[in-house]
C-alpha atoms as a PDB file:
ATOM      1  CA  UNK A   1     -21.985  87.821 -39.047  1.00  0.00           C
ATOM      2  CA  UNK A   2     -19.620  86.872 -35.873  1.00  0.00           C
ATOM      3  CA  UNK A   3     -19.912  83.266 -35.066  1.00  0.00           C
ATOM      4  CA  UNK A   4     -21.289  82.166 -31.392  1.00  0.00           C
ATOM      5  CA  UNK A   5     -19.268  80.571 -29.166  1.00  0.00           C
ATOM      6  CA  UNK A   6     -21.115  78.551 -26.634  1.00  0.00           C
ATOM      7  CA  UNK A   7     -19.710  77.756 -23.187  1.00  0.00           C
ATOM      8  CA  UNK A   8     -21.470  75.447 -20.847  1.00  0.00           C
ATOM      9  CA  UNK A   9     -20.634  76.310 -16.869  1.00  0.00           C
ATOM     10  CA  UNK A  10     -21.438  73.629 -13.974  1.00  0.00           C
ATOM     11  CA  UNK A  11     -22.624  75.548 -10.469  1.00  0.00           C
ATOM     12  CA  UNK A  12     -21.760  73.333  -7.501  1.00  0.00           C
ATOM     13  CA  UNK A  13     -21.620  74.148  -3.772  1.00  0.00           C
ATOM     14  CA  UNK A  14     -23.180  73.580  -0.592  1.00  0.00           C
ATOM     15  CA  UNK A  15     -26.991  73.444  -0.018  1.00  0.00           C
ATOM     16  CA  UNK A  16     -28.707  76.610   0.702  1.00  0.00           C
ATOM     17  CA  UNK A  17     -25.545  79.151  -0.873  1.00  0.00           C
ATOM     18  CA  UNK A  18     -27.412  80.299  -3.608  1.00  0.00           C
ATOM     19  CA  UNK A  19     -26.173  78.874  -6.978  1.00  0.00           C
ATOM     20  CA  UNK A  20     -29.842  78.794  -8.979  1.00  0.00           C
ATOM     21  CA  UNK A  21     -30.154  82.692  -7.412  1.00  0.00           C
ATOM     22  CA  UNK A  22     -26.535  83.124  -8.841  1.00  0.00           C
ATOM     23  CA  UNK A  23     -27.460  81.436 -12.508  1.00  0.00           C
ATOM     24  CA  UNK A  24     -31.104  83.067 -12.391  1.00  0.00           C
ATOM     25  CA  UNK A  25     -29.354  86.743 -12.265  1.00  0.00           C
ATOM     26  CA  UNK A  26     -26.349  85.889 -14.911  1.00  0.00           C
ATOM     27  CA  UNK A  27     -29.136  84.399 -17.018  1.00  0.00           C
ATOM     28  CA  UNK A  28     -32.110  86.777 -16.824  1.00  0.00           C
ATOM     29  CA  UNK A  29     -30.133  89.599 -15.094  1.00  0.00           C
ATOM     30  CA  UNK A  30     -32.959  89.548 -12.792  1.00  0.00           C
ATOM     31  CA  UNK A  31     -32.870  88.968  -8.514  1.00  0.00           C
ATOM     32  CA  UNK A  32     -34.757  85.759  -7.827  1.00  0.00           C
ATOM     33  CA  UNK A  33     -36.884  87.473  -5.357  1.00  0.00           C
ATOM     34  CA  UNK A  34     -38.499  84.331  -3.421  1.00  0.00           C
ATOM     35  CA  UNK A  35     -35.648  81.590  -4.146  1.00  0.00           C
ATOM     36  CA  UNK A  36     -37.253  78.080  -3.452  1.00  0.00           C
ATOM     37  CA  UNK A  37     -35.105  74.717  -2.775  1.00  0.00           C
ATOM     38  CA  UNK A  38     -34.317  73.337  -6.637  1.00  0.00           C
ATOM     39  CA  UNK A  39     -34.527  69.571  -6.354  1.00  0.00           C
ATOM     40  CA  UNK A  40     -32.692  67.408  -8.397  1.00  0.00           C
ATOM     41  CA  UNK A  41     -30.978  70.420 -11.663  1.00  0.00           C
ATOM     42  CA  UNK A  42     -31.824  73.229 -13.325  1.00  0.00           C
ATOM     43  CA  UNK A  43     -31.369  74.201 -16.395  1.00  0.00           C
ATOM     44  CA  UNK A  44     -31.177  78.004 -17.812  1.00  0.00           C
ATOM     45  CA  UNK A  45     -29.546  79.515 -21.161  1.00  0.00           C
ATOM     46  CA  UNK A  46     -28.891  82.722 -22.202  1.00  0.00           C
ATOM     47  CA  UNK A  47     -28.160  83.798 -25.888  1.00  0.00           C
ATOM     48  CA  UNK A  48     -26.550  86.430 -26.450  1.00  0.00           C
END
């Protein structure tokens, strides 16, 4: 069995770009279809 590698990535930018509707569709390869304002972080993981 192949060993995981884990990778951690930080998403910053401007207010209103869409980094959580970036992360949301590398993470559950899914479009966020009604993106609300994230206060504070967010967290997601994906295993592959």
């Amino acid at each position: 069995m192949a060993s995981l590698d884990r990778v951690k990535v930080l998403v910053l930018g401007d207010s209103g770009v869409g980094k959580s509707s970036l992360v949301h569709l590398l993470c559950q390869n899914q479009v966020l279809g009604n993106p609300s304002w994230t206060v504070g972080c967010s967290v997601d993981v994906r295993v592959q």
